[in-house]
N, C-alpha and C. Protein backbone atom coordinates (compact mmCIF):
# COMPACT_ATOMS: atom_id res chain seq x y z
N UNK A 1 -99.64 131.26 -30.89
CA UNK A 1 -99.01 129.98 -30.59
C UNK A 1 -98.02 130.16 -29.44
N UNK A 2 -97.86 129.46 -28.16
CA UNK A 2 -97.03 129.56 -26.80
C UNK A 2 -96.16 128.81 -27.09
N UNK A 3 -94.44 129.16 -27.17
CA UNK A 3 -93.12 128.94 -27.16
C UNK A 3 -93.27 127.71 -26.67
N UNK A 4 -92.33 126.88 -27.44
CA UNK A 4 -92.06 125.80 -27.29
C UNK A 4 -90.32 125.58 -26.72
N UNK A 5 -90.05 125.55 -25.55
CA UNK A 5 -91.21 124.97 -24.54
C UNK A 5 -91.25 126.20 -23.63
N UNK A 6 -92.21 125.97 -23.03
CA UNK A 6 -92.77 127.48 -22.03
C UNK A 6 -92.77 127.31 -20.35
N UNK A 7 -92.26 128.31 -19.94
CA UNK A 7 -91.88 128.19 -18.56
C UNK A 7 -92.73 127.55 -17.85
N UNK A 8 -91.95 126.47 -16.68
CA UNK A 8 -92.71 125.48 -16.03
C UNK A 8 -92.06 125.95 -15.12
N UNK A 9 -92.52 124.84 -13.61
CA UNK A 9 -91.51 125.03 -12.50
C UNK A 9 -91.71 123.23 -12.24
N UNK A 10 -90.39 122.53 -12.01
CA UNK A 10 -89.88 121.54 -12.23
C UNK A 10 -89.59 121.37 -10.43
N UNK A 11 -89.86 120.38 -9.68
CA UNK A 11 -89.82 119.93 -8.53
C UNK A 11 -89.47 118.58 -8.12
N UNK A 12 -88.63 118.19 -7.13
CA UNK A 12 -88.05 116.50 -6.69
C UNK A 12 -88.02 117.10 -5.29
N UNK A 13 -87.57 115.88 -4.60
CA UNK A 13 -87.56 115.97 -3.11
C UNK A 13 -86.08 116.20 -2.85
N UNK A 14 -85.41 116.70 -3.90
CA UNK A 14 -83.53 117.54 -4.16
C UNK A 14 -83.74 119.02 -4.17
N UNK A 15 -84.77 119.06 -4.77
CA UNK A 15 -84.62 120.23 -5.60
C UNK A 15 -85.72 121.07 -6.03
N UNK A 16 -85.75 121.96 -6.49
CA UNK A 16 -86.82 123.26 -7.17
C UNK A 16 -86.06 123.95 -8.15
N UNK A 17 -86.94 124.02 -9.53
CA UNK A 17 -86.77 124.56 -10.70
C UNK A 17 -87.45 125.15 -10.58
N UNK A 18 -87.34 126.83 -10.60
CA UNK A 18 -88.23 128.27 -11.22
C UNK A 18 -88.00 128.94 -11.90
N UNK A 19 -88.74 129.20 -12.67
CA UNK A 19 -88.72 130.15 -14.20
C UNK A 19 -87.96 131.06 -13.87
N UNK A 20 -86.60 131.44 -13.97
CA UNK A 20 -86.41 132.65 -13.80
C UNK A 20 -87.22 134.16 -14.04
N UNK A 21 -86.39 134.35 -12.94
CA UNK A 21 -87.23 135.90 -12.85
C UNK A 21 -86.03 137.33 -12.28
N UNK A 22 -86.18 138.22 -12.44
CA UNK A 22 -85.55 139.33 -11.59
C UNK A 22 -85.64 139.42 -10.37
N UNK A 23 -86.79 138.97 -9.73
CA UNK A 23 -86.64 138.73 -7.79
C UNK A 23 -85.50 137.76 -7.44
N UNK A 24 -84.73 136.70 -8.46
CA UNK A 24 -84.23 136.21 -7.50
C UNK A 24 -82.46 136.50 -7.60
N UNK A 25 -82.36 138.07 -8.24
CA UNK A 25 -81.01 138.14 -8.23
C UNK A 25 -80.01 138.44 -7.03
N UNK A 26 -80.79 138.93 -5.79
CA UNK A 26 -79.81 138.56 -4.26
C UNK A 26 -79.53 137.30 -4.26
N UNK A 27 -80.61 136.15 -4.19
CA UNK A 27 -80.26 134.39 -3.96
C UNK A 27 -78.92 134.41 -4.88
N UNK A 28 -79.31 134.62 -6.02
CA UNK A 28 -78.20 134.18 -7.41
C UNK A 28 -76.81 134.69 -6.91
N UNK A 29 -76.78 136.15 -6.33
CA UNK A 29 -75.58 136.68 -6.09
C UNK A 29 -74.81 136.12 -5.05
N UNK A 30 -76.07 135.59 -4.12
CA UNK A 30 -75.33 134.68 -2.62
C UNK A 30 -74.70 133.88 -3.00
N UNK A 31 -74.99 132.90 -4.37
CA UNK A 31 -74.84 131.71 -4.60
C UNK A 31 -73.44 131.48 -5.48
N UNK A 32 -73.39 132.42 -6.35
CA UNK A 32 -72.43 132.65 -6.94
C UNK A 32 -70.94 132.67 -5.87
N UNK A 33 -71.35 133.78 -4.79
CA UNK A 33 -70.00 134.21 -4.01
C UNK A 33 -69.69 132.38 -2.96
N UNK A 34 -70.49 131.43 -3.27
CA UNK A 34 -70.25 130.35 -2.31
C UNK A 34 -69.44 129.59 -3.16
N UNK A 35 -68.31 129.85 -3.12
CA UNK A 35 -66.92 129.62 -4.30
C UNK A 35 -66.25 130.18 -4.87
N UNK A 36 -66.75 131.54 -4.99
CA UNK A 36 -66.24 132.40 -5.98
C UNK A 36 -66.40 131.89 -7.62
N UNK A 37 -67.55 131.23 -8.00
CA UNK A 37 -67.15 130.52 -8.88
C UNK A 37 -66.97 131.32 -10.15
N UNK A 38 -67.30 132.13 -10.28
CA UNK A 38 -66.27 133.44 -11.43
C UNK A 38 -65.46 133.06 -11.78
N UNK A 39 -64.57 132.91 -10.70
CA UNK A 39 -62.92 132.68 -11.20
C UNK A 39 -62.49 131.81 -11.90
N UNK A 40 -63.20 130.19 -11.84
CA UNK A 40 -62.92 128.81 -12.58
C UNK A 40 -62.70 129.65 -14.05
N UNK A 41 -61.67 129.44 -14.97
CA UNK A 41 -61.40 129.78 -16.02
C UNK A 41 -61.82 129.09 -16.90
N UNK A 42 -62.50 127.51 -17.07
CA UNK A 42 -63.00 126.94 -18.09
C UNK A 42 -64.17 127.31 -18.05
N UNK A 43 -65.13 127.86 -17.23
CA UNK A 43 -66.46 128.11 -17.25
C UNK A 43 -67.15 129.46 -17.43
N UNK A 44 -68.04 129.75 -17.81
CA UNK A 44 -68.33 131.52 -17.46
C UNK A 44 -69.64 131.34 -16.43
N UNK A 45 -69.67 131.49 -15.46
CA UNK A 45 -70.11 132.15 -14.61
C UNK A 45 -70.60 133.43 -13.53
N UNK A 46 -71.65 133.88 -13.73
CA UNK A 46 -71.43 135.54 -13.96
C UNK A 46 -71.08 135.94 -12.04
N UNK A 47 -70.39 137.08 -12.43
CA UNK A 47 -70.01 137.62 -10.89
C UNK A 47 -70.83 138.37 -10.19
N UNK A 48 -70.83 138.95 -8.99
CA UNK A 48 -71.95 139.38 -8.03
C UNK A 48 -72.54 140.55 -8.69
N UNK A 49 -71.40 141.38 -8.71
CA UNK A 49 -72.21 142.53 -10.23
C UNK A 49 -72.31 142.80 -11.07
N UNK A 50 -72.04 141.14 -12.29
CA UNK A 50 -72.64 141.47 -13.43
C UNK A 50 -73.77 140.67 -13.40
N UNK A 51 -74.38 140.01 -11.87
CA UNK A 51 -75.68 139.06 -12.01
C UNK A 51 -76.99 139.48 -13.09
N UNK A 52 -77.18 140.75 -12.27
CA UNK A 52 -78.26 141.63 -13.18
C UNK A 52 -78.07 141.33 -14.96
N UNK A 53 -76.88 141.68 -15.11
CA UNK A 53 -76.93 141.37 -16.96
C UNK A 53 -77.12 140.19 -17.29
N UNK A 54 -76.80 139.26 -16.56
CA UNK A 54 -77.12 137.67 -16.91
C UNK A 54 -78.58 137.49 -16.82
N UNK A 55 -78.99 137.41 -15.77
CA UNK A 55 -80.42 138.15 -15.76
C UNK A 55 -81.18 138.00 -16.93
N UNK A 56 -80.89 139.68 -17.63
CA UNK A 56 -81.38 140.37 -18.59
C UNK A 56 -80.99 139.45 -19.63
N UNK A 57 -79.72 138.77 -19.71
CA UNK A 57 -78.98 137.78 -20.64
C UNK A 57 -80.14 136.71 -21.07
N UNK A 58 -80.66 136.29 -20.25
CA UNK A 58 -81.36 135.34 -20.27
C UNK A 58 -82.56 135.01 -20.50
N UNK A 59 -83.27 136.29 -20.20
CA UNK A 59 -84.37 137.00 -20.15
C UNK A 59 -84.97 136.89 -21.92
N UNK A 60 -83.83 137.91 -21.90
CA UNK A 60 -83.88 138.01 -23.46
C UNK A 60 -84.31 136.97 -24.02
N UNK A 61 -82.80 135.85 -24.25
CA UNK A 61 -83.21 134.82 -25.00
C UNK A 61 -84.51 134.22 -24.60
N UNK A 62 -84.82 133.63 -23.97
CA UNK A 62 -86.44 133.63 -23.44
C UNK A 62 -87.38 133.82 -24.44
N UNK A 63 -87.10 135.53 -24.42
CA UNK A 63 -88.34 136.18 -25.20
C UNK A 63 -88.16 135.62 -26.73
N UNK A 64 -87.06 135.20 -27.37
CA UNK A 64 -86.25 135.42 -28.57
C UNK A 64 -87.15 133.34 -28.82
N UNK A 65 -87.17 132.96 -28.01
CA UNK A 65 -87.49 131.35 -27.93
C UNK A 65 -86.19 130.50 -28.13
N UNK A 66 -85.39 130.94 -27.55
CA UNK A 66 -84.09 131.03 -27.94
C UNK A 66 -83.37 130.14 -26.19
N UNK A 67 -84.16 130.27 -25.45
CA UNK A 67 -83.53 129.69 -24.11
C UNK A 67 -84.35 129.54 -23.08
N UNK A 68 -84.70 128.77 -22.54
CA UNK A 68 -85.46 128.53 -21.09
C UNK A 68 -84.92 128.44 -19.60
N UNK A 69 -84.67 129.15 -19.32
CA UNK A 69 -83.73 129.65 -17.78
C UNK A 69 -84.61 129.58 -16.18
N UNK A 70 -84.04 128.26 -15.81
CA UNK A 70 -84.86 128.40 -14.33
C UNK A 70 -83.68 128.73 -13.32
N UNK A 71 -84.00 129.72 -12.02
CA UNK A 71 -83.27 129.29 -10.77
C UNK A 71 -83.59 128.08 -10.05
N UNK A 72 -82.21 127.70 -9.49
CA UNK A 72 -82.25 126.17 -8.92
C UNK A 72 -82.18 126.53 -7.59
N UNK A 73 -83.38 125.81 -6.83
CA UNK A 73 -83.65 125.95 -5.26
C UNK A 73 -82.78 124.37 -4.76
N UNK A 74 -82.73 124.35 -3.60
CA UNK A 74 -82.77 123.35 -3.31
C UNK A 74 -83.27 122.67 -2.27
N UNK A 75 -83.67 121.85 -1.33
CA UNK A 75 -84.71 121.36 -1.09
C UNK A 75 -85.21 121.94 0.12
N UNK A 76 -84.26 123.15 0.79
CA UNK A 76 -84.84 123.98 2.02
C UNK A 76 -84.95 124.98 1.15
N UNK A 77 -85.29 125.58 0.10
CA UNK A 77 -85.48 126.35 -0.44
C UNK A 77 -84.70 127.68 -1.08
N UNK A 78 -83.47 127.36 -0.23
CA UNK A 78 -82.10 128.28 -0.83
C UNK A 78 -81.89 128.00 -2.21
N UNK A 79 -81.79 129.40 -2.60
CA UNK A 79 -81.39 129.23 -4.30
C UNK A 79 -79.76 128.90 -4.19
N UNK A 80 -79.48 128.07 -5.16
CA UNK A 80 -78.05 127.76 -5.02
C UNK A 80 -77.49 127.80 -6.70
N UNK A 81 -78.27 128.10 -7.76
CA UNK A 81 -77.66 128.53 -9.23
C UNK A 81 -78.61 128.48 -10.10
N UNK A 82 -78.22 128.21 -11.25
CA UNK A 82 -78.75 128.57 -12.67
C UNK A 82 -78.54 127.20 -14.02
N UNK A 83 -80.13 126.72 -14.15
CA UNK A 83 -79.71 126.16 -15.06
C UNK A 83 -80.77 126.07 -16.92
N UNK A 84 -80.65 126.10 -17.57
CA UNK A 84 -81.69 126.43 -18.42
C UNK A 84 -81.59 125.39 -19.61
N UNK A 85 -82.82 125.24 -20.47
CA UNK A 85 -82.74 124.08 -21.72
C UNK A 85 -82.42 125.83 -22.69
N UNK A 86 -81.59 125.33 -23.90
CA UNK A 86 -80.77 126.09 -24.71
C UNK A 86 -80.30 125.62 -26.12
N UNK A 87 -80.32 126.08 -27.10
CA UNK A 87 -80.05 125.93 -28.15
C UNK A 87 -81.10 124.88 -28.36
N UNK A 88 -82.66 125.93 -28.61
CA UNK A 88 -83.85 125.07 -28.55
C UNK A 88 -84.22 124.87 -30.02
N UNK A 89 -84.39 123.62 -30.60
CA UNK A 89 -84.66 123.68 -32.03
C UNK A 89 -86.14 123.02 -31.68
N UNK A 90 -87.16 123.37 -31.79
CA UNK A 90 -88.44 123.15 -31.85
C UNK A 90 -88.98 122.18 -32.96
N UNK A 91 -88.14 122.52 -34.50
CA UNK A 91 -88.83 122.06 -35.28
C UNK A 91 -88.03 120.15 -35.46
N UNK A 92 -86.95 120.18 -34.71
CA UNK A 92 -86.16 119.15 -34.32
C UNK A 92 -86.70 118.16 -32.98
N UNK A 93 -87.25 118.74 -31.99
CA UNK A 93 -87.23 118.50 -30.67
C UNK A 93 -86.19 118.22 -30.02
N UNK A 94 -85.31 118.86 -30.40
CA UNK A 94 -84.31 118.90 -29.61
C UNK A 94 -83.82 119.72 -28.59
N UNK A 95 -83.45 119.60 -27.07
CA UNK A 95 -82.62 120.81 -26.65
C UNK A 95 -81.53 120.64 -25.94
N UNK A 96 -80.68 121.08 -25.82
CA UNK A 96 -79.93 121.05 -24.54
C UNK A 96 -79.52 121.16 -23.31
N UNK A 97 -79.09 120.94 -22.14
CA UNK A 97 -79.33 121.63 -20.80
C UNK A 97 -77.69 121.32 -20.49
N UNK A 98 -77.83 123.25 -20.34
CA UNK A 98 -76.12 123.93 -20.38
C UNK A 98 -76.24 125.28 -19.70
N UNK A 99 -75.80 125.79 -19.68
CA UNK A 99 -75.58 126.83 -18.61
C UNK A 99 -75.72 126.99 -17.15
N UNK A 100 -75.36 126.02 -16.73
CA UNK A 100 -75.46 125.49 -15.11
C UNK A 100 -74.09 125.76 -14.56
N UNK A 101 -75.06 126.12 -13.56
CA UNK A 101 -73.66 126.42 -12.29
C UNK A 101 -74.41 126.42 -10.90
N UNK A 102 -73.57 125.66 -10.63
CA UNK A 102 -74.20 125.72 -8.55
C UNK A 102 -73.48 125.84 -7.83
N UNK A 103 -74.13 126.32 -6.48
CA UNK A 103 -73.03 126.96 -5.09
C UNK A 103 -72.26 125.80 -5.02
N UNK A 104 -70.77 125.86 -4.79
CA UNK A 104 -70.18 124.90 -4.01
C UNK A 104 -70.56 124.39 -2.88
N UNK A 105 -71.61 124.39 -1.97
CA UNK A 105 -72.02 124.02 -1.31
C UNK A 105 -72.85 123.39 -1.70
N UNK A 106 -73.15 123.27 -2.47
CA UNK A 106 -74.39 122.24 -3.17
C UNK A 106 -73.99 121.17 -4.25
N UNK A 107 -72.98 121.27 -4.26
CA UNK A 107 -71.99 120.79 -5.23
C UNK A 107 -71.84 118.82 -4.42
N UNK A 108 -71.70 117.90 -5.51
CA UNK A 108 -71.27 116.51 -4.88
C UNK A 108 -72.68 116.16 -4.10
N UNK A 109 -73.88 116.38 -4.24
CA UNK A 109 -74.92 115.96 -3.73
C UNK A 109 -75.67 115.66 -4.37
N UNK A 110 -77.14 115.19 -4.19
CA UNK A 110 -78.14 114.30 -4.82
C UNK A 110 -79.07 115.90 -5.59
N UNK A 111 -78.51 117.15 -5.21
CA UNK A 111 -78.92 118.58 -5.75
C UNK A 111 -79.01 118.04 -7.40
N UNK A 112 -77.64 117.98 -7.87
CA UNK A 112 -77.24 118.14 -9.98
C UNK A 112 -78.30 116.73 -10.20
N UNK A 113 -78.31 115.86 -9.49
CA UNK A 113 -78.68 114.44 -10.34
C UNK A 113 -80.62 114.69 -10.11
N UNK A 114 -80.55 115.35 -9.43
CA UNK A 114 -82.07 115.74 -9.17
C UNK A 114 -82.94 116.26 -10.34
N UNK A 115 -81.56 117.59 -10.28
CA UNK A 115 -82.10 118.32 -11.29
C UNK A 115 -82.05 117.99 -12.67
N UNK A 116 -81.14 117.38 -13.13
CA UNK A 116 -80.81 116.20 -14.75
C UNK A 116 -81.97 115.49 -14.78
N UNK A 117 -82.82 115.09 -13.42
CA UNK A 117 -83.71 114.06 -13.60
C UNK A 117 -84.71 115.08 -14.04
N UNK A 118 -85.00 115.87 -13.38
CA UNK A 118 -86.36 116.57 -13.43
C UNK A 118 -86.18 117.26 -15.07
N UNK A 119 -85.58 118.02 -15.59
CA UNK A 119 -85.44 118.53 -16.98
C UNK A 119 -85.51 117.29 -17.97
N UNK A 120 -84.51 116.25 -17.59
CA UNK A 120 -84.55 115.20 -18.68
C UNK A 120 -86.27 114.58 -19.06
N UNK A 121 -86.90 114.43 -17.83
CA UNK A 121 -88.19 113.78 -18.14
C UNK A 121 -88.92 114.85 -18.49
N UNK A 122 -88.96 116.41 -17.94
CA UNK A 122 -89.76 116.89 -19.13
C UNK A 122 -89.45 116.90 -20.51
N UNK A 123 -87.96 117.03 -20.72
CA UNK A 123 -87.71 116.96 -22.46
C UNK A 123 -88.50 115.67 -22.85
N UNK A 124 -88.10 114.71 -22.34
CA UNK A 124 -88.91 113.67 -23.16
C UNK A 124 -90.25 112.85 -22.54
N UNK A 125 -90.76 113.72 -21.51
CA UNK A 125 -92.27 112.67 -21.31
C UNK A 125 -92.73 113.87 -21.76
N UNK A 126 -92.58 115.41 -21.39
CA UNK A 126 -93.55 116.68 -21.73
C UNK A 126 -93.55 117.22 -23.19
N UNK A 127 -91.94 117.50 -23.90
CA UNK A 127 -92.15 117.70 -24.57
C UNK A 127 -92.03 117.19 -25.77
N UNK A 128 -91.34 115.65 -25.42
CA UNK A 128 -91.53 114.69 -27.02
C UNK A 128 -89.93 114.86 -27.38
N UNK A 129 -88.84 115.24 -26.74
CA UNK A 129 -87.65 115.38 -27.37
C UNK A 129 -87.05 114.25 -28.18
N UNK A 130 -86.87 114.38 -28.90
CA UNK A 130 -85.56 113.23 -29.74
C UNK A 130 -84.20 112.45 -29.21
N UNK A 131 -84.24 113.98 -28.50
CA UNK A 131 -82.63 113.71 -28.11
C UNK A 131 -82.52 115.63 -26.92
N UNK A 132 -81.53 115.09 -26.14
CA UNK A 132 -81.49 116.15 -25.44
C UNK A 132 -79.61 116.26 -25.02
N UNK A 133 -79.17 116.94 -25.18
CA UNK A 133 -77.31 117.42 -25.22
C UNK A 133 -77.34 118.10 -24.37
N UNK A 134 -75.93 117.99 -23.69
CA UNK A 134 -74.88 118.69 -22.90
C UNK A 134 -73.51 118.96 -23.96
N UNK A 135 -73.36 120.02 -23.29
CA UNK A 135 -71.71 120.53 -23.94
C UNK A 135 -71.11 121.20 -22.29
N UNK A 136 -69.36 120.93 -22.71
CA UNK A 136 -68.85 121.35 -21.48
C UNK A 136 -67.63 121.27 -22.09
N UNK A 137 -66.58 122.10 -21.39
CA UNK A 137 -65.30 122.62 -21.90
C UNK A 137 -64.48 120.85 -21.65
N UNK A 138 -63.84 120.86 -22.77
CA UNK A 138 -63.07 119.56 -23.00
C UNK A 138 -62.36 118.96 -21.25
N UNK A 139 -61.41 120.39 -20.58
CA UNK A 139 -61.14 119.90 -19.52
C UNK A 139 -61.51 119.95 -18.52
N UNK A 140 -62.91 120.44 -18.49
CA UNK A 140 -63.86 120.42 -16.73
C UNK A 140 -63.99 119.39 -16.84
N UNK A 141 -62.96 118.78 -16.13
CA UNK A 141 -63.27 117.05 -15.75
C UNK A 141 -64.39 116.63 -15.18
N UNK A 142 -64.94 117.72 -13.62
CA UNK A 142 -66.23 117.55 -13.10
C UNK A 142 -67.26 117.44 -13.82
N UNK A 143 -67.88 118.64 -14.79
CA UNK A 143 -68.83 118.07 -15.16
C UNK A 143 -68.61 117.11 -15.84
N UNK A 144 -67.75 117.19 -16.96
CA UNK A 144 -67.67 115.59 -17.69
C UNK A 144 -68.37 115.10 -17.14
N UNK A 145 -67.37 114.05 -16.16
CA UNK A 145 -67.72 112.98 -15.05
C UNK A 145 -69.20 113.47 -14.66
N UNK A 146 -69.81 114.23 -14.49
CA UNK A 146 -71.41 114.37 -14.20
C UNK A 146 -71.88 114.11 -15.03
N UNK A 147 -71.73 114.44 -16.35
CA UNK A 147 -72.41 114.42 -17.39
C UNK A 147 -72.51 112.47 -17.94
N UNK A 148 -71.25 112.08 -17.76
CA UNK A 148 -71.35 110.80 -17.96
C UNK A 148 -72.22 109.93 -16.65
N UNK A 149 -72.37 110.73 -15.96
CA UNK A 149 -72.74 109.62 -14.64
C UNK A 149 -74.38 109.91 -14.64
N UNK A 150 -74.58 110.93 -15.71
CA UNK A 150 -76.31 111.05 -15.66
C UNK A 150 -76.60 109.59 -16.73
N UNK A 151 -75.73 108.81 -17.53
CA UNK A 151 -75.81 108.23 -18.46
C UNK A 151 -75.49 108.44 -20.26
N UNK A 152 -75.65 109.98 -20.23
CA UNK A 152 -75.17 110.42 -21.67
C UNK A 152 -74.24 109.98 -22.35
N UNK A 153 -73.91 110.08 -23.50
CA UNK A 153 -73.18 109.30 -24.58
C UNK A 153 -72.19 110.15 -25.17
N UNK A 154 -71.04 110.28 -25.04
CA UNK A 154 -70.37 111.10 -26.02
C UNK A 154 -70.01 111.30 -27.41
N UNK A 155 -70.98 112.42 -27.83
CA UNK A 155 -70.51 112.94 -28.92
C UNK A 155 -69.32 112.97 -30.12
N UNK A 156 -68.56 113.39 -29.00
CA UNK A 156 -67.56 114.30 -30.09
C UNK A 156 -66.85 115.23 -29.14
N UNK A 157 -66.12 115.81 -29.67
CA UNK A 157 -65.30 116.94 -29.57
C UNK A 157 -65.25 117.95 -30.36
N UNK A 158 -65.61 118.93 -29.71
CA UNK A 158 -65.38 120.22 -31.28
C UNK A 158 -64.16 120.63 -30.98
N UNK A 159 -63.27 120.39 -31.45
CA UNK A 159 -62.10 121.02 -31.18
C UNK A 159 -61.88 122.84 -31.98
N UNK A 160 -61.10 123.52 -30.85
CA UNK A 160 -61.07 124.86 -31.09
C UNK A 160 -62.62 125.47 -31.51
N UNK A 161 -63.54 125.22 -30.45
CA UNK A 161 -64.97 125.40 -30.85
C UNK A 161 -65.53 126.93 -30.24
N UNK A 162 -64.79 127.37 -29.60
CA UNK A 162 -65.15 128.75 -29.28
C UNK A 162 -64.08 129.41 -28.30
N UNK A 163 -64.24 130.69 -28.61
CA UNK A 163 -63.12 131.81 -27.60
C UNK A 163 -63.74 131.65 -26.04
N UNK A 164 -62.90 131.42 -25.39
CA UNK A 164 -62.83 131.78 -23.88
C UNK A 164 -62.90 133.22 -23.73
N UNK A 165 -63.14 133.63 -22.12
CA UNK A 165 -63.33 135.36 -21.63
C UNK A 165 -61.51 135.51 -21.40
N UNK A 166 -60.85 134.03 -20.93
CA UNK A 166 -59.54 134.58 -20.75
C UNK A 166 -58.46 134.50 -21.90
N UNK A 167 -59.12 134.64 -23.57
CA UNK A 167 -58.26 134.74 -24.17
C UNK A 167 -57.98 132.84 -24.96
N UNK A 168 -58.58 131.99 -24.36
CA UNK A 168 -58.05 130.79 -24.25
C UNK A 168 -59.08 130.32 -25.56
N UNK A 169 -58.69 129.13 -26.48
CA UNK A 169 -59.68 128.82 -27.32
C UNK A 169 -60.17 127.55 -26.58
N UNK A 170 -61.67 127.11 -26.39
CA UNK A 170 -62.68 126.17 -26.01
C UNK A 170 -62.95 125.15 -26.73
N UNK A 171 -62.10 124.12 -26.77
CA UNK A 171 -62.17 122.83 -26.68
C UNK A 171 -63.75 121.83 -26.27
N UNK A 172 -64.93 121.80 -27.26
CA UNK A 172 -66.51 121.26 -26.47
C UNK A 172 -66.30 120.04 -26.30
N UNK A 173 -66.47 119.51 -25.38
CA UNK A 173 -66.78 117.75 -25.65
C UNK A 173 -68.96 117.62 -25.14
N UNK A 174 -69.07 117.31 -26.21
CA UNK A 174 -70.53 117.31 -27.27
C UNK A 174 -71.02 115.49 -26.55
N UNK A 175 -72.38 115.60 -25.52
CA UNK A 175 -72.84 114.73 -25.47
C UNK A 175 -74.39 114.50 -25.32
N UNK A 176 -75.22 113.16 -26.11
CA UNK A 176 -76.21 113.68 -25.87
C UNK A 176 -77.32 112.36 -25.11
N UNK A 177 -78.09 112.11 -25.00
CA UNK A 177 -79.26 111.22 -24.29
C UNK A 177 -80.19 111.48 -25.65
N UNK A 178 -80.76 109.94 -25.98
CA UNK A 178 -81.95 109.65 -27.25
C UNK A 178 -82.56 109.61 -26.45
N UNK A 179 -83.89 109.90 -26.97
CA UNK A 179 -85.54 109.09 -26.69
C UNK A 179 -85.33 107.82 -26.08
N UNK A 180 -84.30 106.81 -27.42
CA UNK A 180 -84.48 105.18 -27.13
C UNK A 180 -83.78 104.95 -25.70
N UNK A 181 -82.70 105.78 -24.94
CA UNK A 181 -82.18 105.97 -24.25
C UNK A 181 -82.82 106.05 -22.89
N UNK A 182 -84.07 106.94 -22.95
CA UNK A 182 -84.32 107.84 -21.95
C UNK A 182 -85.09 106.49 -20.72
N UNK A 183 -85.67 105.34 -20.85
CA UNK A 183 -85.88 104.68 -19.92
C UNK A 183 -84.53 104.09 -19.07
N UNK A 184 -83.40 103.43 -19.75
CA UNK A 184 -82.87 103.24 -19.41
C UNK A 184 -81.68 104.30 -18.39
N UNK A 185 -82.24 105.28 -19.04
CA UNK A 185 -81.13 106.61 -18.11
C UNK A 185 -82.31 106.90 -16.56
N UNK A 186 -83.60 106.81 -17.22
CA UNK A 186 -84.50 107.40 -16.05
C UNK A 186 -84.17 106.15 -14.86
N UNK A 187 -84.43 105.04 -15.14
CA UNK A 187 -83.87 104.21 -14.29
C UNK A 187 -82.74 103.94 -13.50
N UNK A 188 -81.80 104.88 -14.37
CA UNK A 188 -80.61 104.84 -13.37
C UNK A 188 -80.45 105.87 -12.44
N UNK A 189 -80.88 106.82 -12.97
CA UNK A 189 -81.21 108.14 -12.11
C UNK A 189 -81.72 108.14 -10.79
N UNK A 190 -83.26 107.23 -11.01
CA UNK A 190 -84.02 107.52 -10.05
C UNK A 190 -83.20 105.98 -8.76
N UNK A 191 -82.54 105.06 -9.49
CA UNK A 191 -81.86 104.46 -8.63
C UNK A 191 -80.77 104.75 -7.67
N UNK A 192 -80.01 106.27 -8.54
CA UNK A 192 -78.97 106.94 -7.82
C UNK A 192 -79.60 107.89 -6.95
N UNK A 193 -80.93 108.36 -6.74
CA UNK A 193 -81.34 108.88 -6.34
C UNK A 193 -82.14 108.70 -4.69
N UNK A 194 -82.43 107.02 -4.85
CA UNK A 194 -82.69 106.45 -3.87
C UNK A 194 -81.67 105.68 -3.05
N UNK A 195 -80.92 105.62 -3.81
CA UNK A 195 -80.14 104.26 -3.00
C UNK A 195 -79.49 105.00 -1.54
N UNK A 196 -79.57 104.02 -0.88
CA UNK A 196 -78.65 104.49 0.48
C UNK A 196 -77.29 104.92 0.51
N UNK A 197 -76.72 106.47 1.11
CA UNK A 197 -75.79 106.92 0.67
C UNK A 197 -75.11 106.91 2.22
């Protein structure tokens, strides 16, 4: 029986989704250093030389059916980050799409809403999802604000929901997109996507 769900490669005229792989840990490392984004303390983002273990991080879960990890191209073909569906419950159809991070240079463009579009419609035209979640540290205002501007609904808050790398306890604010949802979000998407900017 083939993992549910099983590596695809996901494409818009923003963007390119590829299965991760180990060839593309120079791109990843370029992409990372375009910000330094390591340093942001609400987020973990891996640094130029611990790329490789993230990598392997990811890899893993993969094999485990445990996480689906693509590199994110973007539309000249520069890899610019990492984003994957996670905390996959199969027998639910549910997943989430979390572990994203992109170059600051790619950052504030039609790149993130591309890519929300392209994952969201496979969760629910490919693989039948229920419902599909984001989680993000209570005070990354940015994604918030992304996360609400894809259309998602907020959750909740887990308050004191997990340890930080700097010692700090992680505050989730928990949001998710239904099925009954998903026309009305695809529509707004693909409207933010076209409209004249």
């Amino acid at each position: 029986m083939s993992p549910w769900p099983s590596p695809i490669t996901l494409q818009g005229p923003h963007a390119r989704l590829l299965p991760l792989a180990r060839e593309h840990h120079e791109g990843l490392c370029a992409a990372t250093r375009d910000g330094e984004l390591w340093r942001l303390w609400y987020t973990a983002v891996p640094a130029p030389e611990g790329m490789g273990a993230e990598i392997e991080r990811r890899l893993s879960l993969q094999a485990q059916g445990r996480m689906l990890p693509w590199t994110v191209q973007d539309a000249g073909g520069r890899i610019v980050g990492m984003t994957t569906y996670m905390n996959i419950d199969a027998a639910n159809r549910r997943v989430e799409i979390g572990s994203t991070w992109t170059a600051a240079s790619a950052q504030r463009s039609a790149l993130n809403t591309q890519c929300k579009r392209l994952l969201l419609a496979h969760a629910f035209e490919a693989l039948s999802c229920i419902a599909v979640e984001f989680r993000t540290h209570r005070l990354n205002t940015q994604s918030r604000r992304a996360i609400e501007r894809l259309g998602a609904q907020l959750d909740g808050i887990l308050r004191a929901h997990q340890l930080g790398a700097h010692g700090t306890l992680r505050d989730t604010a928990v949001y998710s997109i239904t099925a009954a949802e998903w026309p009305a979000v695809r529509a707004h998407l693909d409207w933010q996507l076209t409209r004249p900017r």
